[in-house]
Protein backbone atom coordinates (compact mmCIF):
# COMPACT_ATOMS: atom_id res chain seq x y z
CA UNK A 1 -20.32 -98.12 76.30
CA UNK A 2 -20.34 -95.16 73.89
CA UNK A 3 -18.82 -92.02 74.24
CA UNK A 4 -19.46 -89.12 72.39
CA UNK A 5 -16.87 -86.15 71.71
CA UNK A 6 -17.44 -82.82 69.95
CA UNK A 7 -14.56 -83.35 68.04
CA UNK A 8 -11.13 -85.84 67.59
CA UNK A 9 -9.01 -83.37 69.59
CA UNK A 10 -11.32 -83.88 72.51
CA UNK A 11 -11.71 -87.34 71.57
CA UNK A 12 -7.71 -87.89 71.40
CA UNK A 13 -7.16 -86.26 75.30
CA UNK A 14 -9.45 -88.36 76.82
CA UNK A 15 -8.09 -91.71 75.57
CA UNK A 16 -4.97 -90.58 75.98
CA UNK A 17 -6.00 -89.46 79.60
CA UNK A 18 -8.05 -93.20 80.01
CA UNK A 19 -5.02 -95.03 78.86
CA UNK A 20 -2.45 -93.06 81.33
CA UNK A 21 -5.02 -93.75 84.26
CA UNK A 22 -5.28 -97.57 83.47
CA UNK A 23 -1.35 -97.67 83.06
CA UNK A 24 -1.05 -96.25 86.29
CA UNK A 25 -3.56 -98.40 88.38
CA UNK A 26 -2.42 -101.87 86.71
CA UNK A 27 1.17 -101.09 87.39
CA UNK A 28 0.05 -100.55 90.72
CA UNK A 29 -1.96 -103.75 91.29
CA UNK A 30 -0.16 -106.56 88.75
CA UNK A 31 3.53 -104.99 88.62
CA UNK A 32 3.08 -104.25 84.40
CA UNK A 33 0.78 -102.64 81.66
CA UNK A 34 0.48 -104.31 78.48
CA UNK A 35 -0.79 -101.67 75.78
CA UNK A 36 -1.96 -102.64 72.21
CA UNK A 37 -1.20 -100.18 69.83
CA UNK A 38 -3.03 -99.32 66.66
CA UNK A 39 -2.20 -97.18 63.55
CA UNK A 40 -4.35 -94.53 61.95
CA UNK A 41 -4.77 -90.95 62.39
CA UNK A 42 -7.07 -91.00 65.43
CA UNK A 43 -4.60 -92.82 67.37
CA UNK A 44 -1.71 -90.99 66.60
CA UNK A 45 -3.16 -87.48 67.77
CA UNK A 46 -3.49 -89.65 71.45
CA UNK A 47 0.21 -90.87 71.01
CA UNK A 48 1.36 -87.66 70.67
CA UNK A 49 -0.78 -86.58 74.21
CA UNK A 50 0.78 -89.44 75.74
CA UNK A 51 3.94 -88.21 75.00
CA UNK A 52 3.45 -84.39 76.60
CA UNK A 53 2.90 -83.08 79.75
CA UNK A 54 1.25 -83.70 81.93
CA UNK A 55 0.54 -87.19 80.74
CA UNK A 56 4.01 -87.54 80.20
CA UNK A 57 5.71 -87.43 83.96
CA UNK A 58 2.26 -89.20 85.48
CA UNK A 59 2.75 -92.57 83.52
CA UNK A 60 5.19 -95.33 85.17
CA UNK A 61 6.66 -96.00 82.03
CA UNK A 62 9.36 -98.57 83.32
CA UNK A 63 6.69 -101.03 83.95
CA UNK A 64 4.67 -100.57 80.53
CA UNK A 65 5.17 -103.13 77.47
CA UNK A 66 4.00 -102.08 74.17
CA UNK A 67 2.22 -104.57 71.27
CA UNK A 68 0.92 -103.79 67.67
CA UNK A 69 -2.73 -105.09 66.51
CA UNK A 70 -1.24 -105.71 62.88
CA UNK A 71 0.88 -104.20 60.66
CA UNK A 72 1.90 -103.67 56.91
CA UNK A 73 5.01 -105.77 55.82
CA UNK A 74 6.71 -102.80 54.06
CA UNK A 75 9.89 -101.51 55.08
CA UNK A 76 10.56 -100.07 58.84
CA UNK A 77 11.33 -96.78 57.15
CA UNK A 78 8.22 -96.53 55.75
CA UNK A 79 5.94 -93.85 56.26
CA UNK A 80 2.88 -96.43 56.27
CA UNK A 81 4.12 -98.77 59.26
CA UNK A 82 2.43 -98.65 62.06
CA UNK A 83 5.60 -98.99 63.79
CA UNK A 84 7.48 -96.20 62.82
CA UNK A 85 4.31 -93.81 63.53
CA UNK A 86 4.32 -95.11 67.12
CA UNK A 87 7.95 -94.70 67.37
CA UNK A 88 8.13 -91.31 65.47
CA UNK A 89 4.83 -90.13 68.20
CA UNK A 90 5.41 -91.50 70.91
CA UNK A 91 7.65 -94.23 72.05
CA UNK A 92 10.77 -92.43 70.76
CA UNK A 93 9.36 -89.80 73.48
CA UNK A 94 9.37 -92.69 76.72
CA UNK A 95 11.77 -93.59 78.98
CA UNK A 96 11.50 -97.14 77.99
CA UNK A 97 13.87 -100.17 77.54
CA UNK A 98 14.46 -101.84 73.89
CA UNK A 99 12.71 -104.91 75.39
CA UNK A 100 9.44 -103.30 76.76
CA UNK A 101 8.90 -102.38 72.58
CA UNK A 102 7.05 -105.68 70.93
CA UNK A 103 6.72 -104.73 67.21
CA UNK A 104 5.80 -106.66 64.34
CA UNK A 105 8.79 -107.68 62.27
CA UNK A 106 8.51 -108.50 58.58
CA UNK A 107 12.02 -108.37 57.68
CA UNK A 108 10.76 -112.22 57.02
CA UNK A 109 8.19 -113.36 55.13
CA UNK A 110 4.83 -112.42 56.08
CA UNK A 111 3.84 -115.93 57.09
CA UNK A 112 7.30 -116.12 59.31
CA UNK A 113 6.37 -112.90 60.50
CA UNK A 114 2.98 -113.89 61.97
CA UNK A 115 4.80 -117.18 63.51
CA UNK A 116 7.25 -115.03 64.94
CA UNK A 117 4.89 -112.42 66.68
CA UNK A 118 2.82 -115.55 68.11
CA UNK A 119 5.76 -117.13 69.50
CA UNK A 120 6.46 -113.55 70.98
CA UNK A 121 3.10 -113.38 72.65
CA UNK A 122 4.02 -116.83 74.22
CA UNK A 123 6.94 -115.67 75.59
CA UNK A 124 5.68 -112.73 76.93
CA UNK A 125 2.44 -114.39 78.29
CA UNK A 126 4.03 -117.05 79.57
CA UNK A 127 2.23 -119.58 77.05
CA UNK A 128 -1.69 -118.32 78.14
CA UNK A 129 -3.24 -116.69 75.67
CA UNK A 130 -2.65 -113.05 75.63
CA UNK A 131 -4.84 -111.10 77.94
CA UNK A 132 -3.65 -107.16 76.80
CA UNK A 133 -4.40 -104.99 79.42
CA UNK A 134 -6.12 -102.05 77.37
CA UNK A 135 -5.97 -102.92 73.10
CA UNK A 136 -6.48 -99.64 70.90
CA UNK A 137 -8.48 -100.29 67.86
CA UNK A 138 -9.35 -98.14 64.55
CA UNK A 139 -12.33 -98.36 62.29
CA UNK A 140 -12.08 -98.51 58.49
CA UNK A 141 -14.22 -97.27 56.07
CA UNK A 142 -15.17 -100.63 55.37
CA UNK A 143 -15.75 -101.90 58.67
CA UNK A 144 -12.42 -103.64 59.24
CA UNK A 145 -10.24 -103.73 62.37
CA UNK A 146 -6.57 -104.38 62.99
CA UNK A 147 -5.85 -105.47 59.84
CA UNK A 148 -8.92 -108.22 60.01
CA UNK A 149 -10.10 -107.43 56.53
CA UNK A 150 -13.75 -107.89 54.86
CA UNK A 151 -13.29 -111.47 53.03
CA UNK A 152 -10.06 -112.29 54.46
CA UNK A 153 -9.94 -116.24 55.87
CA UNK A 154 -8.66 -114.31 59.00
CA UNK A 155 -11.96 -113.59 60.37
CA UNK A 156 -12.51 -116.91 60.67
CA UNK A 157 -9.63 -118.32 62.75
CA UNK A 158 -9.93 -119.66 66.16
CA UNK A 159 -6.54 -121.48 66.85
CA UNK A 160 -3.79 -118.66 65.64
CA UNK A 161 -2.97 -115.92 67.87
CA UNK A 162 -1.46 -113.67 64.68
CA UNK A 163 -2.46 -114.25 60.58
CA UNK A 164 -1.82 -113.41 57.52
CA UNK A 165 -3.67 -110.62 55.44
CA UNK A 166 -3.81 -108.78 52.30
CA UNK A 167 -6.14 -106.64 50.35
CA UNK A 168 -6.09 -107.48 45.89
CA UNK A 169 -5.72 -104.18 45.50
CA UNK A 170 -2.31 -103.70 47.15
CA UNK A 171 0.97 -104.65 46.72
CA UNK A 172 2.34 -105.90 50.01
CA UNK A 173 0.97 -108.24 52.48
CA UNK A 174 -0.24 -107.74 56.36
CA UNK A 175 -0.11 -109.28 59.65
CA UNK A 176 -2.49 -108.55 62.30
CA UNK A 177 -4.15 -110.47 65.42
CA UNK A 178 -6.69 -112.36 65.17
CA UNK A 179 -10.00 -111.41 66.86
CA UNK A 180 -10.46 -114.06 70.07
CA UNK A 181 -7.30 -112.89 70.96
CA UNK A 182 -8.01 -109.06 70.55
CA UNK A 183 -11.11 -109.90 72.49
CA UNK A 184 -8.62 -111.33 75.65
CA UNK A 185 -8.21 -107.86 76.23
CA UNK A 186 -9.27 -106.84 79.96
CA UNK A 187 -9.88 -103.46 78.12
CA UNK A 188 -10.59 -102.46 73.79
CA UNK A 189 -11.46 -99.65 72.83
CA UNK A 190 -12.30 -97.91 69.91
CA UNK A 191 -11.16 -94.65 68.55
CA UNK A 192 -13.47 -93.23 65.83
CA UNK A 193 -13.47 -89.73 64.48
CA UNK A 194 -14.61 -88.06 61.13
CA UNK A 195 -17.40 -88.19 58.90
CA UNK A 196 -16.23 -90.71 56.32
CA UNK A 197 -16.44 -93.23 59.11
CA UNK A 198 -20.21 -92.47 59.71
CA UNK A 199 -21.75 -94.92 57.24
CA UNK A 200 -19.80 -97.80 58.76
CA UNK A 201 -20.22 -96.66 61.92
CA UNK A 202 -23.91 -96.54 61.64
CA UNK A 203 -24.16 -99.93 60.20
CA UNK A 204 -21.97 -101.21 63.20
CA UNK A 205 -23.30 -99.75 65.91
CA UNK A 206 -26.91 -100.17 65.17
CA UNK A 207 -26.79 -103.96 64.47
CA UNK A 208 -26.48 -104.32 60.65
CA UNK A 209 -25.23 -107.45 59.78
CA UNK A 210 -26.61 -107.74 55.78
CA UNK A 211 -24.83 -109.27 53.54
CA UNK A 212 -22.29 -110.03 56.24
CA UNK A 213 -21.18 -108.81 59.60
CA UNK A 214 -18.25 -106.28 59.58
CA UNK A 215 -14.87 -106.88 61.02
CA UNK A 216 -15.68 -105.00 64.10
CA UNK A 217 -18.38 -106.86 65.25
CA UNK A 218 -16.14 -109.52 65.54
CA UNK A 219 -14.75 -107.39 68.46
CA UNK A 220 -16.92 -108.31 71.77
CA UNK A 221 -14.50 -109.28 75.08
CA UNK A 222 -14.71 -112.30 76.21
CA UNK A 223 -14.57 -110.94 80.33
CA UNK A 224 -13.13 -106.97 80.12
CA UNK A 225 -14.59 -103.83 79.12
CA UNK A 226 -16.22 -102.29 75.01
CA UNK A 227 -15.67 -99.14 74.64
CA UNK A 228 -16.39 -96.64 72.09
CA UNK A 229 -14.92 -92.90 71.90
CA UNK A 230 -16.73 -91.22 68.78
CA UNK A 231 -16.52 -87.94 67.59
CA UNK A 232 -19.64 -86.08 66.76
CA UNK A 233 -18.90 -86.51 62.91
CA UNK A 234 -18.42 -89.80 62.99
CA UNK A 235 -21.81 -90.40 64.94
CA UNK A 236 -23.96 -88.64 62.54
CA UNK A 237 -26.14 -92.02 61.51
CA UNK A 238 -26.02 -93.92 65.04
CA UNK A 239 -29.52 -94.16 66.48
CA UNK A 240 -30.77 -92.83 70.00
CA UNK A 241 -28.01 -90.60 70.17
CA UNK A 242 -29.60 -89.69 73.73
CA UNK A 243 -28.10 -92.58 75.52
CA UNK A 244 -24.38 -91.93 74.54
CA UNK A 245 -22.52 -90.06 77.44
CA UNK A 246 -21.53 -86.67 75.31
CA UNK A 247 -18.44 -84.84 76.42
């Protein structure tokens, strides 16, 4: 499902408001939340929601567990880990445990890294593959996801749970989660706002797939839920506009 927002402020409160609700009700039924985090700008606006009232006092924290799509090996003091912007937004915010926190570490290698994070999934998922209650995901400019990058050999993986990514034009490496097990999830969804996400967003949403399909369309659940929350700028070249449910 798409859903359309007049802006990313609007956008922002009702994920935020979606991903309190879902904490809340799987808590209730299964005893724990697992939420997949993802970096960006979008995201963090809902982080910071999360971490106010009222969201704040209506979310049993205790029982939540919180994961990272991918992130950037470069230091955990730097302002471009996806780590520290969750931290600095929002978890530093929660009444949570040291354990219930499941980030990324590249203090290794990258390759070590991505071994390590699978090896924490298994732990945590008791050796199934993991089945995140609600995963966050961005959109690129280019179409790419986590950090599942246009070209990378990551798009193609079926046996790893984590890999390792990089784009030429930068100078440190990546680790992100591969897509069949982003598409575990019972719940994904998207966050989307702005107009230089338009073009991409077009191409995704209304089927391109020339030369080659995007990262995102990777992104289809195996048995849970799609969703899309897109800002009005960001929707500017999706077709049949009519059909989205507008907020």
């Amino acid at each position: 499902m798409i859903k359309l927002f007049k802006d990313g402020e609007a956008l922002a409160r009702d994920a935020a408001e979606l991903i309190a609700e879902q904490a809340r009700l799987t808590v209730e039924s299964c005893g724990r939340f697992s939420l997949l985090l993802a970096g960006g700008e979008t995201p963090r606006r809902c982080y910071q929601l999360l971490a106010q009232e009222p969201l704040l006092d209506s979310v049993p924290w205790h029982a939540v567990h919180f994961f990272w799509g991918d992130e950037r090996c470069v230091g955990t003091d730097d302002p471009r880990s996806n780590a520290l912007m969750a931290q600095n937004e929002l978890l530093q915010q929660l009444p949570v445990q040291p354990e219930q926190i499941h980030p990324i570490r590249c203090g290794q290698s990258p390759q070590q890294a991505a071994d390590a994070y699978q090896a924490e999934l298994v732990k945590y998922f008791a050796g199934n593959p993991p089945r995140f209650d609600l995963a966050l995901l961005g959109l690129g400019d280019d179409g790419h996801t986590a950090s599942l990058l246009p070209g990378s050999a990551a798009l193609a993986e079926s046996g790893r749970w984590s890999a390792v990514t990089r784009r030429p034009e930068e100078d440190f490496s990546r680790v992100t989660l591969t897509a069949p097990i982003i598409n575990q999830a019972a719940l994904i969804l998207f966050l989307v706002a702005g107009s230089g996400k338009a073009p991409v967003l077009g191409d995704i949403l209304n089927g391109a797939t020339i030369p080659h399909p995007y990262p995102a369309q990777l992104i289809c659940p195996t048995s849970g839920e799609l969703l899309w929350f897109v800002d009005q700028d960001a929707a500017a070249m999706l077709i049949e506009r009519a059909l989205f449910s507008a907020v």
